[in-house]
N, C-alpha and C. Protein backbone atom coordinates (compact mmCIF):
# COMPACT_ATOMS: atom_id res chain seq x y z
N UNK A 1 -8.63 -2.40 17.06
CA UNK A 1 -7.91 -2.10 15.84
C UNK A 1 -7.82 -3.37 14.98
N UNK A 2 -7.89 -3.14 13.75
CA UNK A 2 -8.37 -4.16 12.46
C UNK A 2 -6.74 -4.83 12.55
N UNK A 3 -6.64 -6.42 11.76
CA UNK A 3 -5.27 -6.81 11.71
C UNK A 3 -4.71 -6.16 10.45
N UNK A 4 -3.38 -5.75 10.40
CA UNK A 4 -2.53 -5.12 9.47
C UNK A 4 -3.15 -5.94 7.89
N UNK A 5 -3.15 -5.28 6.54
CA UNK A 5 -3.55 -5.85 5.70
C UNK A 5 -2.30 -6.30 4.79
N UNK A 6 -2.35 -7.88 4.25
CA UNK A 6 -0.65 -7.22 3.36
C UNK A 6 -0.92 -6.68 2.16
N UNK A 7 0.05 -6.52 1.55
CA UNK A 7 0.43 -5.78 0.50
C UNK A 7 0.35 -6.93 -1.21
N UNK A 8 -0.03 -6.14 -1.55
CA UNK A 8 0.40 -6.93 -3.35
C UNK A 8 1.59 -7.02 -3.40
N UNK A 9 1.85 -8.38 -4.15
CA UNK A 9 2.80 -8.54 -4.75
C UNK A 9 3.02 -8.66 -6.28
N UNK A 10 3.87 -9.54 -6.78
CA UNK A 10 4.54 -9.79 -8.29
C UNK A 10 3.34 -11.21 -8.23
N UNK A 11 3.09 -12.10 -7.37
CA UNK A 11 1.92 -13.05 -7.66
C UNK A 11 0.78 -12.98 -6.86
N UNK A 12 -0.19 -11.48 -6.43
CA UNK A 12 -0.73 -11.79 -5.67
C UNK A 12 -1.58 -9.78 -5.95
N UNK A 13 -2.92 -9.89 -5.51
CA UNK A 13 -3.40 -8.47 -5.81
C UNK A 13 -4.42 -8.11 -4.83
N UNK A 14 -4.91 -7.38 -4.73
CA UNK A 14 -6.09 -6.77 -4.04
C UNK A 14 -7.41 -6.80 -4.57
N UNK A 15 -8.65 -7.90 -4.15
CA UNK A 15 -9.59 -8.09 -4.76
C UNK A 15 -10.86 -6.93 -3.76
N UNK A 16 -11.97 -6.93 -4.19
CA UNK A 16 -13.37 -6.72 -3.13
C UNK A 16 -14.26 -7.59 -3.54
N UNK A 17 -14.34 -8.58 -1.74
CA UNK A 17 -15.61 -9.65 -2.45
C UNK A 17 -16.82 -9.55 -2.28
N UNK A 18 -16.86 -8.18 -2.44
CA UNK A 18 -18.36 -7.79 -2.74
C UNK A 18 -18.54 -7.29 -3.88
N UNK A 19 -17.96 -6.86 -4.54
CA UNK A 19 -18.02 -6.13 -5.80
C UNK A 19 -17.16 -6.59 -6.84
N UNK A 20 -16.17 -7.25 -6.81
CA UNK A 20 -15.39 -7.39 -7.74
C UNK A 20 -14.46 -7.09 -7.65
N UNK A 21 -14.31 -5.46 -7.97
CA UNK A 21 -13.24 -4.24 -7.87
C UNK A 21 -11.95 -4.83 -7.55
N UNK A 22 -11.01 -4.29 -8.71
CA UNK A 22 -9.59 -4.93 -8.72
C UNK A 22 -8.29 -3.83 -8.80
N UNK A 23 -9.33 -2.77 -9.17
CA UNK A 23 -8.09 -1.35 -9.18
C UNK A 23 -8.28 -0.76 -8.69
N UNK A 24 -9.55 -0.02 -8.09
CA UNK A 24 -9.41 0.99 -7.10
C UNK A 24 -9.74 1.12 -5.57
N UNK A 25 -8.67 1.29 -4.90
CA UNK A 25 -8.99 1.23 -3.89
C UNK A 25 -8.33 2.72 -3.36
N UNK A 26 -9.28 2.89 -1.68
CA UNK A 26 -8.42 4.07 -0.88
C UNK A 26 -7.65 3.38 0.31
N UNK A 27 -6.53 3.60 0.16
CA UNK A 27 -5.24 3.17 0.91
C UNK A 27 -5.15 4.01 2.27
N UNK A 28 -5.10 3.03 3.54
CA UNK A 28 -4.95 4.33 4.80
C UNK A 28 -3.85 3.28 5.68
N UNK A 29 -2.48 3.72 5.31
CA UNK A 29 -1.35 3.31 6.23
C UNK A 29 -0.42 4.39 6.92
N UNK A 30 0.24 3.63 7.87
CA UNK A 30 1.54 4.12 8.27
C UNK A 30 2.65 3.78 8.48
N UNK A 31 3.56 5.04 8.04
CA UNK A 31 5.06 4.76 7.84
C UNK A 31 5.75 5.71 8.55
N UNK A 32 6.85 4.78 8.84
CA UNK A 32 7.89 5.33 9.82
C UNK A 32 9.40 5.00 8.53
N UNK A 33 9.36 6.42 8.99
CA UNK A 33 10.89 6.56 8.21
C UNK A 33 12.00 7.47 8.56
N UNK A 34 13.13 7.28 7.75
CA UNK A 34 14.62 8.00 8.21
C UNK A 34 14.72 8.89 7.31
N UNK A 35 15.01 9.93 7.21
CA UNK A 35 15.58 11.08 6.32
C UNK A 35 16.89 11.92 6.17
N UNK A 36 17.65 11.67 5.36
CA UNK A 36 18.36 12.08 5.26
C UNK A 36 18.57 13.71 4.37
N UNK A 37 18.36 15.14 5.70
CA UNK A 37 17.98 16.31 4.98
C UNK A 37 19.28 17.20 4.37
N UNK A 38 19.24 17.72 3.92
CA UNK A 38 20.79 18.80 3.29
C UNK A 38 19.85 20.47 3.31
N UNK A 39 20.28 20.89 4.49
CA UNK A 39 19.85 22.39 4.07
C UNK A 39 21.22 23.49 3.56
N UNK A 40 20.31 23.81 2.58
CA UNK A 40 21.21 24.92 1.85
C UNK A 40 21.68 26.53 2.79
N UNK A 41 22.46 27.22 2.27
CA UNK A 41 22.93 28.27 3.50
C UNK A 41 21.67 29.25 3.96
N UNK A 42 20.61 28.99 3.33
CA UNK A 42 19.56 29.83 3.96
C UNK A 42 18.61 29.01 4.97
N UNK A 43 18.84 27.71 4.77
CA UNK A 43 17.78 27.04 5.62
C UNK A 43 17.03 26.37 4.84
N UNK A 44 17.24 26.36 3.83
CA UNK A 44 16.09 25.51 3.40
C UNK A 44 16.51 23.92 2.68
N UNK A 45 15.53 22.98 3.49
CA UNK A 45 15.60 21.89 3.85
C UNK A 45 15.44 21.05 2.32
N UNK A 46 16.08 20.03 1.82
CA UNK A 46 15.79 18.86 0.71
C UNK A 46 16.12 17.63 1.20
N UNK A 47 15.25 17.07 0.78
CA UNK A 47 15.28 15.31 1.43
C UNK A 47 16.07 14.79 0.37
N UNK A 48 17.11 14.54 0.72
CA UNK A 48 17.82 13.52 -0.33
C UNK A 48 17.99 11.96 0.17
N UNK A 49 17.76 11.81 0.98
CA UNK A 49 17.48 10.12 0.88
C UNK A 49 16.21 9.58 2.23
N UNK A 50 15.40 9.00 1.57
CA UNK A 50 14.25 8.38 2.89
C UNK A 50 14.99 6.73 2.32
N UNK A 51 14.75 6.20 3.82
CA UNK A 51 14.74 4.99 3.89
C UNK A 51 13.55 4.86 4.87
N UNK A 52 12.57 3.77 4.33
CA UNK A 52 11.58 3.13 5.30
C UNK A 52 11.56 2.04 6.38
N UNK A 53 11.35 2.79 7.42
CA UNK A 53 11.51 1.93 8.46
C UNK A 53 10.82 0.56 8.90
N UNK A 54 9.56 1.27 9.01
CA UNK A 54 8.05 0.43 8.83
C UNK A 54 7.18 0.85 8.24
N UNK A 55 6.37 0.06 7.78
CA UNK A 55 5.03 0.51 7.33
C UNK A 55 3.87 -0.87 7.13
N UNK A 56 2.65 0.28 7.61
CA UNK A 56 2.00 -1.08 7.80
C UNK A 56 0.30 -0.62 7.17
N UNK A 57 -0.12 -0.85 6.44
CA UNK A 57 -1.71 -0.91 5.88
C UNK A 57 -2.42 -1.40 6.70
N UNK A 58 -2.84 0.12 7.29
CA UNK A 58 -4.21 0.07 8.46
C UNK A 58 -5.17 -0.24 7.65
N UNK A 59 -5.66 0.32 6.74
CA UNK A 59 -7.12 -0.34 6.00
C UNK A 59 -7.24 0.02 4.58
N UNK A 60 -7.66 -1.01 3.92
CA UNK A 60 -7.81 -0.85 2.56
C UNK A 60 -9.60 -0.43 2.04
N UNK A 61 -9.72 0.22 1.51
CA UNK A 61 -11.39 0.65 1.01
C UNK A 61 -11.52 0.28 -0.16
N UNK A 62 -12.42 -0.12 -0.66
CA UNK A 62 -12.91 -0.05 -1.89
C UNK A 62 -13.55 1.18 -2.63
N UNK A 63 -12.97 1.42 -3.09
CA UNK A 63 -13.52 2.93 -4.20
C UNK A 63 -14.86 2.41 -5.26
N UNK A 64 -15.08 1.19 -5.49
CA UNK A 64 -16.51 1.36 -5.60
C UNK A 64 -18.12 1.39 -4.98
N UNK A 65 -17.33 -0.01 -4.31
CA UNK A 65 -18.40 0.08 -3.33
C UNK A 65 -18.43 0.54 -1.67
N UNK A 66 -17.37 1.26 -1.44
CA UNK A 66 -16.75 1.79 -0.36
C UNK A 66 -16.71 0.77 0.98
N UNK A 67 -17.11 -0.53 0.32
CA UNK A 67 -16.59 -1.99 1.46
C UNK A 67 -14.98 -1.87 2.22
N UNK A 68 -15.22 -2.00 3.41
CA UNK A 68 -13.72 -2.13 4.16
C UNK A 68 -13.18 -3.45 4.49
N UNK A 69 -13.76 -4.30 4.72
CA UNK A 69 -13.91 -5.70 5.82
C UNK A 69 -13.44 -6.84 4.58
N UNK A 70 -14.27 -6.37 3.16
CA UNK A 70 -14.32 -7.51 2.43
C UNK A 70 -13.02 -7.04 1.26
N UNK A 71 -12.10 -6.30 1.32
CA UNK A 71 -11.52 -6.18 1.09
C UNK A 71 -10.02 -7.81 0.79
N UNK A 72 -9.69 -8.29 -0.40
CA UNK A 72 -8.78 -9.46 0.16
C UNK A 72 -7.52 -9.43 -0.80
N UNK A 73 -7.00 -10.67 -0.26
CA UNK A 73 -5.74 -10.76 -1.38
C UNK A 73 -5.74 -12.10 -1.88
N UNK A 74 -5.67 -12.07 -3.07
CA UNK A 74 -5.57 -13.53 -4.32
C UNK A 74 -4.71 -13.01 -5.44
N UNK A 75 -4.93 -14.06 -5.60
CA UNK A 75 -3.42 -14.68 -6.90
C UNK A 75 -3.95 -14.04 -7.90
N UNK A 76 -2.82 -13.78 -8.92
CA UNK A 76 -2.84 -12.93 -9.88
C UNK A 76 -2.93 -13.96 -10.62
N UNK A 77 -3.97 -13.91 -12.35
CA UNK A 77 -3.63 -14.89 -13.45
C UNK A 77 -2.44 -14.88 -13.72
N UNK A 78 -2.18 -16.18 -13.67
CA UNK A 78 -1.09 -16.72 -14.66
C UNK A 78 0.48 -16.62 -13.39
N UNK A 79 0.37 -16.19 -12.27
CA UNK A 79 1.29 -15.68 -11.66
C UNK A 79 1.97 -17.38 -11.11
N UNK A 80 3.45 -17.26 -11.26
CA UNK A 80 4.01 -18.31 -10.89
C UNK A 80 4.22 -19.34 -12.26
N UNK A 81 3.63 -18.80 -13.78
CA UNK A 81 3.94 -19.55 -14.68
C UNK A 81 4.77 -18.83 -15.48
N UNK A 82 5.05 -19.59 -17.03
CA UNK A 82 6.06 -19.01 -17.71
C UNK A 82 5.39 -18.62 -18.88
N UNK A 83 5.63 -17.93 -19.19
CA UNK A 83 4.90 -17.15 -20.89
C UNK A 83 5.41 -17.88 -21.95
C-alpha cells in the first residue's frame, strides 16, 4: 500500500510531473466519521451533523494524463507573501 498523500493547502497545491496538470485530478480516499442522525416519526433518517474522524488520501490520479506515482505537492505562487 502507497504512503498516504497530503492534502492542499492555503500555500501549497497538487501538481503532475509529468504533465503539468494543476486542476484535475481523480481523488480516491477514506473517511471515517461520526453522525449525528434525527429520524422523524416514520423512520426516516437526516444527518444533521458529521464530524470527521479521519481521513486519509489513498491516491491521487491525474485526469489528464491518468499518472498516479508522479502525482506531487508544491507551493502555490505568491503563497506566504503580501499583496
Amino acid at each position: 500500500m502507497a504512503a498516504a498523500i497530503p492534502l492542499p493547502s492555503a500555500t501549497s497545491r497538487w501538481r503532475c510531473s509529468r504533465c503539468g496538470n494543476l486542476t484535475r485530478f481523480d481523488v480516491t480516499r477514506s473517511t471515517r466519521t461520526r453522525e449525528f442522525l434525527h429520524l422523524d416519526l416514520s423512520g426516516e433518517p437526516t444527518v444533521e451533523e458529521t464530524e470527521v474522524l479521519a481521513e486519509t488520501v489513498e491516491q491521487v490520479r491525474c485526469r489528464w494524463c491518468d499518472g498516479v506515482d508522479c502525482v506531487e505537492v508544491v507551493a502555490r505562487p505568491g503563497a506566504g507573501t503580501e499583496a
